[in-house]
PDB file of N, CA and C in Angstrom:
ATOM      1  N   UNK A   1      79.065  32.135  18.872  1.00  0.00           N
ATOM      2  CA  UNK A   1      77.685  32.430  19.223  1.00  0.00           C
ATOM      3  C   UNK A   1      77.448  32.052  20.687  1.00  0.00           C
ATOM      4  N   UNK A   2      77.066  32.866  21.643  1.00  0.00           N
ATOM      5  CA  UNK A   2      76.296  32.779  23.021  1.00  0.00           C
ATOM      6  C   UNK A   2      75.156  31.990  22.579  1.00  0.00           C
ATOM      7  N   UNK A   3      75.091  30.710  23.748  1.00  0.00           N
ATOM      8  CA  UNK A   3      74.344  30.045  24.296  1.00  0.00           C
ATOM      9  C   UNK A   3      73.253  30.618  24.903  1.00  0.00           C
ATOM     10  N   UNK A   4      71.857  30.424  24.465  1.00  0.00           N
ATOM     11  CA  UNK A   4      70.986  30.673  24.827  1.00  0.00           C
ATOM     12  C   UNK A   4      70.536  30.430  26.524  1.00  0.00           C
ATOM     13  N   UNK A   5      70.413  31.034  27.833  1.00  0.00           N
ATOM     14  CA  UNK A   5      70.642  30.185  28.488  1.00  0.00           C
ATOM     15  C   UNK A   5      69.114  29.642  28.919  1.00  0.00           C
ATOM     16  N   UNK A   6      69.418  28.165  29.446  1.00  0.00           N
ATOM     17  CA  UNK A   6      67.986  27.436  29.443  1.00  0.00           C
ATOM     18  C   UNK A   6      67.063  27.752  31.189  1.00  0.00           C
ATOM     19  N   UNK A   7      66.138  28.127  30.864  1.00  0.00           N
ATOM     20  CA  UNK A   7      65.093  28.664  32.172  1.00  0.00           C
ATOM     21  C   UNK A   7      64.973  27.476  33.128  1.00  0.00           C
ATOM     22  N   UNK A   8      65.582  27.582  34.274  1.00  0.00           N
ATOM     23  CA  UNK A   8      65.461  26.523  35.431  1.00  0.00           C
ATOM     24  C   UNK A   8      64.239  25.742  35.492  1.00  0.00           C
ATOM     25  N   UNK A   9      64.377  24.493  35.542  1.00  0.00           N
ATOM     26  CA  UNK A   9      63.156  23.401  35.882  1.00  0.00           C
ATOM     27  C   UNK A   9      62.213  24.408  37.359  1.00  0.00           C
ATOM     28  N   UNK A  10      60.865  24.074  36.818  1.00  0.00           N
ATOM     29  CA  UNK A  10      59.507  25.027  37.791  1.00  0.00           C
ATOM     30  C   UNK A  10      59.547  23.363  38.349  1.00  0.00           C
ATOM     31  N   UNK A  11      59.668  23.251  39.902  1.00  0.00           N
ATOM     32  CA  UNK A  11      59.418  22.494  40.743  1.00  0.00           C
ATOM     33  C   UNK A  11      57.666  22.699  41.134  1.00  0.00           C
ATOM     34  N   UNK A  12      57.163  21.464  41.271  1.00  0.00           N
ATOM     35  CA  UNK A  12      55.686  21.581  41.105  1.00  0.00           C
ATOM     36  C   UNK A  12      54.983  20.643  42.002  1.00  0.00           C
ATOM     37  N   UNK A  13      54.135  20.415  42.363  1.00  0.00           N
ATOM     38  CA  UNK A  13      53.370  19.503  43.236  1.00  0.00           C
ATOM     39  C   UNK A  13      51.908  19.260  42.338  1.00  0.00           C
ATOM     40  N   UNK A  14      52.311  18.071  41.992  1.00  0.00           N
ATOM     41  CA  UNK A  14      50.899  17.069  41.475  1.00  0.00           C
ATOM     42  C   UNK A  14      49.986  16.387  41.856  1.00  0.00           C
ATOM     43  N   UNK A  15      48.594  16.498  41.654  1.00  0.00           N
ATOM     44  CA  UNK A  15      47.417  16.306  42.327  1.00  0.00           C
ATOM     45  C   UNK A  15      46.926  15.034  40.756  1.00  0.00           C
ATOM     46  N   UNK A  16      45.787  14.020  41.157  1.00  0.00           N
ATOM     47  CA  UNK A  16      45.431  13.307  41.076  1.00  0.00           C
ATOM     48  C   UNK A  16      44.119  13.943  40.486  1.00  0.00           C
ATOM     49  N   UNK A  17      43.618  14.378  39.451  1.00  0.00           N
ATOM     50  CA  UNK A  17      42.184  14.406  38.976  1.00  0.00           C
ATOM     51  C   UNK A  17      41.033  13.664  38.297  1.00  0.00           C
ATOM     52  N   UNK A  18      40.044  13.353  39.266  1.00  0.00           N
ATOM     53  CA  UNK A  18      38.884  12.555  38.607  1.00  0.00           C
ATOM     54  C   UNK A  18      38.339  13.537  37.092  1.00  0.00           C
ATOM     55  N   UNK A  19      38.806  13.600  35.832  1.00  0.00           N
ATOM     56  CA  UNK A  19      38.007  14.174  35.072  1.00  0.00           C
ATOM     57  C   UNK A  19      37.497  13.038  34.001  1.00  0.00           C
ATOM     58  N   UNK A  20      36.493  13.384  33.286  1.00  0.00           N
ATOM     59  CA  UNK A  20      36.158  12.100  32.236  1.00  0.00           C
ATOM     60  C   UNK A  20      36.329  13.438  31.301  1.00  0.00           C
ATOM     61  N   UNK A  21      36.363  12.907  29.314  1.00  0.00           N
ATOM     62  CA  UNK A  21      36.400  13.144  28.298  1.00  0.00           C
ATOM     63  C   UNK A  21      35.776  12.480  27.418  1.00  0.00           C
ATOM     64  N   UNK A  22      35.562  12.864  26.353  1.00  0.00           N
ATOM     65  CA  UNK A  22      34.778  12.200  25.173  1.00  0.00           C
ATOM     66  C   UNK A  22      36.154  11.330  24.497  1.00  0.00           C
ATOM     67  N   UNK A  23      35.706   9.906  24.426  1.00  0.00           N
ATOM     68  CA  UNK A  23      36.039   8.766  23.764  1.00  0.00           C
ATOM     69  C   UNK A  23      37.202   8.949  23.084  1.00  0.00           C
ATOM     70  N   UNK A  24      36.483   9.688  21.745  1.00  0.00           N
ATOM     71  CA  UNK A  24      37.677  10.033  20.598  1.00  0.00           C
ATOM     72  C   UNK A  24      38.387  11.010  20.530  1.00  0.00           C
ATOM     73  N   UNK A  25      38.386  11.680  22.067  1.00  0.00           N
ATOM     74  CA  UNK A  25      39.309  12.814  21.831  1.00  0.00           C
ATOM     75  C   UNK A  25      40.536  12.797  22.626  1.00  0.00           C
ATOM     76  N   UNK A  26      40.107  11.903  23.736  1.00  0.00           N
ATOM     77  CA  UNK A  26      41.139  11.290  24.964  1.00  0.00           C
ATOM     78  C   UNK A  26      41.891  10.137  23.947  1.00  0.00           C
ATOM     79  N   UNK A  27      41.664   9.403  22.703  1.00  0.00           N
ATOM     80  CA  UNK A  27      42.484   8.802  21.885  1.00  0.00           C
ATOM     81  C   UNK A  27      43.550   9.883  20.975  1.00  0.00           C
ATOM     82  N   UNK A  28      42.944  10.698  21.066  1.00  0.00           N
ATOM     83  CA  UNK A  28      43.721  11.508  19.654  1.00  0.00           C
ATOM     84  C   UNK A  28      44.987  12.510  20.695  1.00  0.00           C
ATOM     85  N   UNK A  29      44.389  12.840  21.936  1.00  0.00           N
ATOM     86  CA  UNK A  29      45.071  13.550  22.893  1.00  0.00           C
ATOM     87  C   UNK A  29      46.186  12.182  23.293  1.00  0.00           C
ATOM     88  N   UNK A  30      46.345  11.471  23.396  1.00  0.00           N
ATOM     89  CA  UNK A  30      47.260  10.265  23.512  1.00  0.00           C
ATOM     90  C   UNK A  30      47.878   9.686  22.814  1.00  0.00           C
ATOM     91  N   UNK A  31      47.249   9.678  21.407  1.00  0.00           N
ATOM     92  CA  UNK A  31      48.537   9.931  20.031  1.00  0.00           C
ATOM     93  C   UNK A  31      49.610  10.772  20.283  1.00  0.00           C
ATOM     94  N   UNK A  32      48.723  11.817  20.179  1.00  0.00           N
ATOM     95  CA  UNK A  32      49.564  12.615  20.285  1.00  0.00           C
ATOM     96  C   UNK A  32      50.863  13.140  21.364  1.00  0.00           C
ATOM     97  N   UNK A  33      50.393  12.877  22.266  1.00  0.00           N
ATOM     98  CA  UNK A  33      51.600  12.967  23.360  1.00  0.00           C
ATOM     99  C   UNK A  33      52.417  11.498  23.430  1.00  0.00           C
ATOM    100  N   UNK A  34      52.212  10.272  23.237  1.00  0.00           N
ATOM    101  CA  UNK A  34      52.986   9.430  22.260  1.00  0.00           C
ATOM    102  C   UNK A  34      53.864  10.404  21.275  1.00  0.00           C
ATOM    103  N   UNK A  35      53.177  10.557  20.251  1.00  0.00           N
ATOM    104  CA  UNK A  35      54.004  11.254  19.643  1.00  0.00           C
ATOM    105  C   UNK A  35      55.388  11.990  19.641  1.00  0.00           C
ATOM    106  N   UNK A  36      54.670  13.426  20.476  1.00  0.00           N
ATOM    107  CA  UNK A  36      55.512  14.265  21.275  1.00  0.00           C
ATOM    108  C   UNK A  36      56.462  13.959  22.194  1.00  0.00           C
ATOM    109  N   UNK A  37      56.320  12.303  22.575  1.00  0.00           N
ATOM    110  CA  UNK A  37      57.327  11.774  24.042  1.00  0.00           C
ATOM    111  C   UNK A  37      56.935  12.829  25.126  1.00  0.00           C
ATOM    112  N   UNK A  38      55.395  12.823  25.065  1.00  0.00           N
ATOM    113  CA  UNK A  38      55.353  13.538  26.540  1.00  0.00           C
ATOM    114  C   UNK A  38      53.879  12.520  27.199  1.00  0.00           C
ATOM    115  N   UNK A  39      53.983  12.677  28.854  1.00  0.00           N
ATOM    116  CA  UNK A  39      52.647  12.116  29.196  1.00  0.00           C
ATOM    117  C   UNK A  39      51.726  12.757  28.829  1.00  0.00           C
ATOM    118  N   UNK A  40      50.448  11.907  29.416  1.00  0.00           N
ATOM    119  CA  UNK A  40      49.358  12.389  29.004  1.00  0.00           C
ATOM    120  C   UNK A  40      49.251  13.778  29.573  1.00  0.00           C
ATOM    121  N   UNK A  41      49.429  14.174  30.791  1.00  0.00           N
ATOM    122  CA  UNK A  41      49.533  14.800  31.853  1.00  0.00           C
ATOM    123  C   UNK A  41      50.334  15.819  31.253  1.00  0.00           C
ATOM    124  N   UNK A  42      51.841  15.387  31.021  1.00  0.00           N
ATOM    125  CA  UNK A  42      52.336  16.719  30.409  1.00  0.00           C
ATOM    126  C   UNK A  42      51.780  17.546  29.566  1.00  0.00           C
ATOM    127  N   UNK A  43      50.975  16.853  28.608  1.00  0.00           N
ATOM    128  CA  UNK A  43      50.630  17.340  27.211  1.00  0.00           C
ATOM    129  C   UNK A  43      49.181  18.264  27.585  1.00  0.00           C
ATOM    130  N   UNK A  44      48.676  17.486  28.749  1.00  0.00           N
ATOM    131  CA  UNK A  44      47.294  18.839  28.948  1.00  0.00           C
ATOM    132  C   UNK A  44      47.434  20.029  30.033  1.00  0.00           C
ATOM    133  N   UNK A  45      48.826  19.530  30.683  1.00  0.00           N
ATOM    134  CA  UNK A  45      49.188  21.097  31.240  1.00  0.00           C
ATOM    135  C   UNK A  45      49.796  21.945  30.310  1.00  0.00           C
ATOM    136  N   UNK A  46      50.502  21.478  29.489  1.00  0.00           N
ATOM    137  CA  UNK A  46      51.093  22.472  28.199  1.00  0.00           C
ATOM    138  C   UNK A  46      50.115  23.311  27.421  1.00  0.00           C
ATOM    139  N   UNK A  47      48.954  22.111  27.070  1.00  0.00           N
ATOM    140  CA  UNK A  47      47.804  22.981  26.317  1.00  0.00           C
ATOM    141  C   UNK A  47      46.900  24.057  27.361  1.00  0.00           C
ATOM    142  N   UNK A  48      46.769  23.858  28.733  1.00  0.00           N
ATOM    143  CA  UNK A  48      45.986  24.617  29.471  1.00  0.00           C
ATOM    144  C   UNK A  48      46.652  25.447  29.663  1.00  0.00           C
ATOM    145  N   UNK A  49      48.131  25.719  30.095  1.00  0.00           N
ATOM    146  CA  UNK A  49      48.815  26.719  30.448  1.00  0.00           C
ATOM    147  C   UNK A  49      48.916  27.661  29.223  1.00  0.00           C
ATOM    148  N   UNK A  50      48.897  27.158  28.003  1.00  0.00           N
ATOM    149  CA  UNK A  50      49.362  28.098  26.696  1.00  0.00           C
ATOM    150  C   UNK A  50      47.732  28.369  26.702  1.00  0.00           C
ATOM    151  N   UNK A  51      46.506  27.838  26.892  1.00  0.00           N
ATOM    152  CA  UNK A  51      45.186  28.294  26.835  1.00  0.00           C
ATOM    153  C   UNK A  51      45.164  29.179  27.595  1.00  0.00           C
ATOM    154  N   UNK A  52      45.197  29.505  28.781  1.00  0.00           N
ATOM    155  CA  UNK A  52      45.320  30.416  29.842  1.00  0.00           C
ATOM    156  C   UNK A  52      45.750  31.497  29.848  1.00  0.00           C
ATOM    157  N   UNK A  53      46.822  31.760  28.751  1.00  0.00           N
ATOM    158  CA  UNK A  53      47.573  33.142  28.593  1.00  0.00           C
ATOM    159  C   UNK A  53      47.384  33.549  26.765  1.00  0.00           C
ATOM    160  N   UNK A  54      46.614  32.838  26.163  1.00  0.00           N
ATOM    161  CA  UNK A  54      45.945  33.220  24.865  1.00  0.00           C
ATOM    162  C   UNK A  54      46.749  32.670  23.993  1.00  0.00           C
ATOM    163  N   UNK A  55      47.196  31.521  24.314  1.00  0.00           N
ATOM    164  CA  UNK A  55      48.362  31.247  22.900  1.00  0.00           C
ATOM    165  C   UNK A  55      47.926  29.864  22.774  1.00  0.00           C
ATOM    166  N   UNK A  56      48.229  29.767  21.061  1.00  0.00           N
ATOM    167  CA  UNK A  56      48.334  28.696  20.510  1.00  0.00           C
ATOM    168  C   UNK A  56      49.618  27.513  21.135  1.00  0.00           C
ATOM    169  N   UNK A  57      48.611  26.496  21.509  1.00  0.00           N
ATOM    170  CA  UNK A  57      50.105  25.313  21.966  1.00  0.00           C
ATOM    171  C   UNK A  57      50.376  24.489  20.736  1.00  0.00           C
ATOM    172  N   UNK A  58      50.047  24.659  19.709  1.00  0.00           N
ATOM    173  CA  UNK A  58      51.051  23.744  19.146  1.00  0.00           C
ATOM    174  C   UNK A  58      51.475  24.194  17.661  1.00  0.00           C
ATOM    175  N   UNK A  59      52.322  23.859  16.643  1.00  0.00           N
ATOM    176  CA  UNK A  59      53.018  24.765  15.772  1.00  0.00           C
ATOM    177  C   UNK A  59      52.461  23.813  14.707  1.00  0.00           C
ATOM    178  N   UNK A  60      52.373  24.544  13.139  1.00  0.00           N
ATOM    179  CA  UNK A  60      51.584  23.794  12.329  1.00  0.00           C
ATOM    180  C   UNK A  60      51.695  22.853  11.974  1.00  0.00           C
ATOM    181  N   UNK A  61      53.524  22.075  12.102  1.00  0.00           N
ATOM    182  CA  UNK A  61      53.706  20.740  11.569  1.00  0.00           C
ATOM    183  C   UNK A  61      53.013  19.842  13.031  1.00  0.00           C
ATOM    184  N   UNK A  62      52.982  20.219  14.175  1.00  0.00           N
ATOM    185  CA  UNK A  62      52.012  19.331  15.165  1.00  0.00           C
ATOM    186  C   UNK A  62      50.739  19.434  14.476  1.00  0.00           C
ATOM    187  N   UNK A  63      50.009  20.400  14.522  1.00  0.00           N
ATOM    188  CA  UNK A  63      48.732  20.334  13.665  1.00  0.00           C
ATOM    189  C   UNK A  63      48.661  19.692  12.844  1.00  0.00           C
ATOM    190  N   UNK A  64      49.317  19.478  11.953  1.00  0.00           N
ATOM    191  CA  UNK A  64      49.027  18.510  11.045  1.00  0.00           C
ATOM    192  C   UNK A  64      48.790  17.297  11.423  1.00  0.00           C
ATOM    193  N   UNK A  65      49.723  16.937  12.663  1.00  0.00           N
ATOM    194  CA  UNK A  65      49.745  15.102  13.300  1.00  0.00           C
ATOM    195  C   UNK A  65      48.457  15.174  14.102  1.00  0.00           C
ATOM    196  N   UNK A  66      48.070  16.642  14.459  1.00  0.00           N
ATOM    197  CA  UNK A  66      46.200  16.462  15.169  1.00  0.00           C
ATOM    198  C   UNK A  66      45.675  15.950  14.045  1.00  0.00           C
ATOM    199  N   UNK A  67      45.490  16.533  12.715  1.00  0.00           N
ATOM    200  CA  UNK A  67      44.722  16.114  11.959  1.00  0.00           C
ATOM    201  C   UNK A  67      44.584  14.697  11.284  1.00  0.00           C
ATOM    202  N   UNK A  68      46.000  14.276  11.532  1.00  0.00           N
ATOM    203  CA  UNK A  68      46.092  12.825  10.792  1.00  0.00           C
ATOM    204  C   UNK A  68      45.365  12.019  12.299  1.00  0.00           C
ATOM    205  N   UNK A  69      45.653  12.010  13.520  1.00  0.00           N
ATOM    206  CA  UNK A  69      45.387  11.422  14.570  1.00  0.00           C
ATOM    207  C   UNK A  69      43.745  11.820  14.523  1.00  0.00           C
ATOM    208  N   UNK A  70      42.988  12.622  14.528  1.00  0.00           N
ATOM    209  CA  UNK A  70      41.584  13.015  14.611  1.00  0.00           C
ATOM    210  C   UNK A  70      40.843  12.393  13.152  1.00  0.00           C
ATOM    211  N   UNK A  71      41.523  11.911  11.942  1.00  0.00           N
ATOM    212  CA  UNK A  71      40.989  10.970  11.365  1.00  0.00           C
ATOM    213  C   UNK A  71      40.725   9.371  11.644  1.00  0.00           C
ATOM    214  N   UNK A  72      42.320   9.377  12.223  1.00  0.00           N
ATOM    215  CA  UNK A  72      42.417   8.016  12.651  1.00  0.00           C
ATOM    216  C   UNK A  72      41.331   7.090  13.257  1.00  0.00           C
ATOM    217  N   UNK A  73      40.932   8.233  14.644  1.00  0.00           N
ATOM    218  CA  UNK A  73      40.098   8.377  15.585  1.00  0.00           C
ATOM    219  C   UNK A  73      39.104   8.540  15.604  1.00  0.00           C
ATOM    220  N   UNK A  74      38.790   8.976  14.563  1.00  0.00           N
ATOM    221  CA  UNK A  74      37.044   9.212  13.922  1.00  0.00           C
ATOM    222  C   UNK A  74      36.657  10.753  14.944  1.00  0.00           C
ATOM    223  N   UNK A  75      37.344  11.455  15.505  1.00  0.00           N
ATOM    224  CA  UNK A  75      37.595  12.836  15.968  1.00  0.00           C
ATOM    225  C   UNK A  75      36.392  13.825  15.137  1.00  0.00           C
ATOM    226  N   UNK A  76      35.194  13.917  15.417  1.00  0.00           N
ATOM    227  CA  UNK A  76      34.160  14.965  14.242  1.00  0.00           C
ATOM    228  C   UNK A  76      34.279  16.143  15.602  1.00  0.00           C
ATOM    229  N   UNK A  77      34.765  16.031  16.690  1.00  0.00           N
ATOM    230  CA  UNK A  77      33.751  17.420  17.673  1.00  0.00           C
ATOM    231  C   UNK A  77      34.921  18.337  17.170  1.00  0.00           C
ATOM    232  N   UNK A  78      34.582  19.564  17.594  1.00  0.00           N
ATOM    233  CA  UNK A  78      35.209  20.849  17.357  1.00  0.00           C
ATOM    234  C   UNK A  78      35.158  22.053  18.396  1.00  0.00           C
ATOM    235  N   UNK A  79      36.101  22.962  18.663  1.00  0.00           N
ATOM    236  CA  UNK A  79      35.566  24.094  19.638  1.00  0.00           C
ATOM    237  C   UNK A  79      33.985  24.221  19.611  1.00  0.00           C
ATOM    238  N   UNK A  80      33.416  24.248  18.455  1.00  0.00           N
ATOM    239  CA  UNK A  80      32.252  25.060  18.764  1.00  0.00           C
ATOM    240  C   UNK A  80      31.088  24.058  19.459  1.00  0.00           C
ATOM    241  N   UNK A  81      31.459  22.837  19.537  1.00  0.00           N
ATOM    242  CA  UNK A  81      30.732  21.852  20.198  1.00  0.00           C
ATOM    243  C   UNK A  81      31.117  21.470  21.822  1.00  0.00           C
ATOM    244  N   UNK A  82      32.107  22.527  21.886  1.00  0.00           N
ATOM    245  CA  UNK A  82      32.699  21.902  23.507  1.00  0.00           C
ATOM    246  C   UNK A  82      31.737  22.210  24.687  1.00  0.00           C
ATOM    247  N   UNK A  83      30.620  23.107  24.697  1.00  0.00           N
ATOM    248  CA  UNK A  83      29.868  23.582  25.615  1.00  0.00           C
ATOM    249  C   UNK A  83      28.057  22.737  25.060  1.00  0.00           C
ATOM    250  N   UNK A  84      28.287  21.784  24.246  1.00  0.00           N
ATOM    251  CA  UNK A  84      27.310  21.278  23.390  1.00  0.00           C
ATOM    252  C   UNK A  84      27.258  19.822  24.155  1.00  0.00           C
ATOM    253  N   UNK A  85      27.835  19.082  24.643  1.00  0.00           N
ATOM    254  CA  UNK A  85      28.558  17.971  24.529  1.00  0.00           C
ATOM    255  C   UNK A  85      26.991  16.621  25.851  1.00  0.00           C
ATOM    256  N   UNK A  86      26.554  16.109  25.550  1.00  0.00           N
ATOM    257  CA  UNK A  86      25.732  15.568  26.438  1.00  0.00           C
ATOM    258  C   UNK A  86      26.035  14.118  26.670  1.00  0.00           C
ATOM    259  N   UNK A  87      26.330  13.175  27.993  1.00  0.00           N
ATOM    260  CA  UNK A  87      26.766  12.255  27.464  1.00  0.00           C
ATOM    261  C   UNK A  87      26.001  10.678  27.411  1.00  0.00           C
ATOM    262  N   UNK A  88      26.315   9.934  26.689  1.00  0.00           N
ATOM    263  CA  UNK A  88      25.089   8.763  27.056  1.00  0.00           C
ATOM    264  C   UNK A  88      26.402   7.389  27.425  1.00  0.00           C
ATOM    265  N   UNK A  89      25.757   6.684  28.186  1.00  0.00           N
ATOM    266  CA  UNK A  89      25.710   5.610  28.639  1.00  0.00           C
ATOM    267  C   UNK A  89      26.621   4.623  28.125  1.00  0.00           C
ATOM    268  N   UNK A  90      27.774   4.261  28.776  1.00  0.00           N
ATOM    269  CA  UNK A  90      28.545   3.512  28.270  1.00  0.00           C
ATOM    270  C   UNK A  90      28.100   2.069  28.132  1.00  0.00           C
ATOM    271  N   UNK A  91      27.994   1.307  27.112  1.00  0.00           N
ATOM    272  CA  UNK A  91      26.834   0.386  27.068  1.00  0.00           C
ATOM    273  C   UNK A  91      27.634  -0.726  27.582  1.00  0.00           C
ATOM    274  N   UNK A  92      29.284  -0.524  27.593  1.00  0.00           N
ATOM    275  CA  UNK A  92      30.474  -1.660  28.190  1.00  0.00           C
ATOM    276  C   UNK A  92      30.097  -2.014  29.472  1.00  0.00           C
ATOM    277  N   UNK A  93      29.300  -0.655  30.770  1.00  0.00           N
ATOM    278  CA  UNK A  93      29.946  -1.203  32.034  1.00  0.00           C
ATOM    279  C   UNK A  93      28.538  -1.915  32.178  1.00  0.00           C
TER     280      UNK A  93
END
Protein backbone atom coordinates (compact mmCIF):
# COMPACT_ATOMS: atom_id res chain seq x y z
CA UNK A 1 0.00 0.00 0.00
CA UNK A 2 1.26 3.72 -1.02
CA UNK A 3 1.77 6.06 1.67
CA UNK A 4 -0.45 8.71 1.84
CA UNK A 5 1.76 11.64 1.35
CA UNK A 6 1.60 14.22 4.33
CA UNK A 7 0.83 18.15 3.20
CA UNK A 8 3.92 20.35 4.16
CA UNK A 9 3.83 22.33 7.53
CA UNK A 10 1.88 26.16 6.47
CA UNK A 11 4.63 28.46 8.00
CA UNK A 12 2.65 31.28 9.74
CA UNK A 13 3.18 34.47 11.68
CA UNK A 14 1.35 34.92 15.08
CA UNK A 15 -0.21 37.93 16.47
CA UNK A 16 -1.18 38.43 20.12
CA UNK A 17 -5.13 39.06 20.57
CA UNK A 18 -6.89 41.08 23.27
CA UNK A 19 -10.30 39.03 23.01
CA UNK A 20 -12.51 38.25 26.21
CA UNK A 21 -15.18 35.17 26.30
CA UNK A 22 -17.86 34.00 28.48
CA UNK A 23 -16.53 32.20 31.70
CA UNK A 24 -17.85 28.73 30.99
CA UNK A 25 -17.05 28.45 27.64
CA UNK A 26 -13.28 29.56 27.67
CA UNK A 27 -13.29 26.45 30.47
CA UNK A 28 -14.87 23.90 28.27
CA UNK A 29 -12.74 25.31 25.12
CA UNK A 30 -9.58 24.37 27.38
CA UNK A 31 -10.73 20.96 28.32
CA UNK A 32 -10.91 20.37 25.50
CA UNK A 33 -7.75 21.24 23.77
CA UNK A 34 -6.11 19.59 26.96
CA UNK A 35 -7.74 16.93 25.75
CA UNK A 36 -6.87 17.03 22.11
CA UNK A 37 -2.95 17.90 23.14
CA UNK A 38 -3.44 21.02 21.34
CA UNK A 39 -3.11 24.85 22.63
CA UNK A 40 -5.58 26.93 23.31
CA UNK A 41 -4.64 28.84 20.24
CA UNK A 42 -4.36 25.82 18.13
CA UNK A 43 -7.74 24.61 18.92
CA UNK A 44 -9.53 28.11 17.94
CA UNK A 45 -7.70 28.45 14.71
CA UNK A 46 -8.80 24.89 13.79
CA UNK A 47 -12.42 25.72 14.73
CA UNK A 48 -12.35 29.22 12.82
CA UNK A 49 -10.62 27.97 9.85
CA UNK A 50 -13.10 24.80 9.49
CA UNK A 51 -15.95 27.73 10.39
CA UNK A 52 -14.83 29.79 7.55
CA UNK A 53 -15.11 27.27 4.79
CA UNK A 54 -18.56 25.63 6.21
CA UNK A 55 -17.35 22.60 7.93
CA UNK A 56 -17.85 20.94 10.96
CA UNK A 57 -14.43 20.90 13.19
CA UNK A 58 -14.91 18.23 15.17
CA UNK A 59 -16.04 14.39 14.66
CA UNK A 60 -18.77 12.85 16.90
CA UNK A 61 -16.60 10.94 19.36
CA UNK A 62 -15.00 14.77 20.10
CA UNK A 63 -18.56 15.86 20.48
CA UNK A 64 -19.26 13.79 22.82
CA UNK A 65 -16.06 15.05 25.13
CA UNK A 66 -17.86 18.79 24.30
CA UNK A 67 -20.72 17.44 25.93
CA UNK A 68 -19.22 15.74 28.92
CA UNK A 69 -16.83 19.04 29.33
CA UNK A 70 -20.03 21.60 28.88
CA UNK A 71 -21.64 19.67 31.83
CA UNK A 72 -18.73 19.73 33.81
CA UNK A 73 -18.64 23.45 33.27
CA UNK A 74 -22.09 24.27 33.79
CA UNK A 75 -21.85 25.30 29.73
CA UNK A 76 -26.10 26.31 29.18
CA UNK A 77 -25.21 29.04 26.06
CA UNK A 78 -25.74 27.72 22.60
CA UNK A 79 -25.35 29.07 18.87
CA UNK A 80 -28.53 30.65 19.12
CA UNK A 81 -27.44 32.82 22.08
CA UNK A 82 -24.07 33.92 20.57
CA UNK A 83 -25.36 37.34 19.19
CA UNK A 84 -27.59 37.50 22.62
CA UNK A 85 -24.75 37.58 25.02
CA UNK A 86 -24.58 40.96 27.45
CA UNK A 87 -21.95 41.11 29.94
CA UNK A 88 -21.99 42.04 33.72
CA UNK A 89 -19.37 42.87 36.01
CA UNK A 90 -16.84 40.73 37.29
CA UNK A 91 -17.54 41.09 40.96
CA UNK A 92 -13.56 39.51 41.56
CA UNK A 93 -11.73 42.68 40.19
Amino acid sequence: MVKAKESEPKRVVRVQIGARMEKSLVKVLRGLADYLDLSLGDLLEGITLHALEGKAPFSSETLAHVKRFKTVHGLKLTAKDSHQLVEIPDEKR
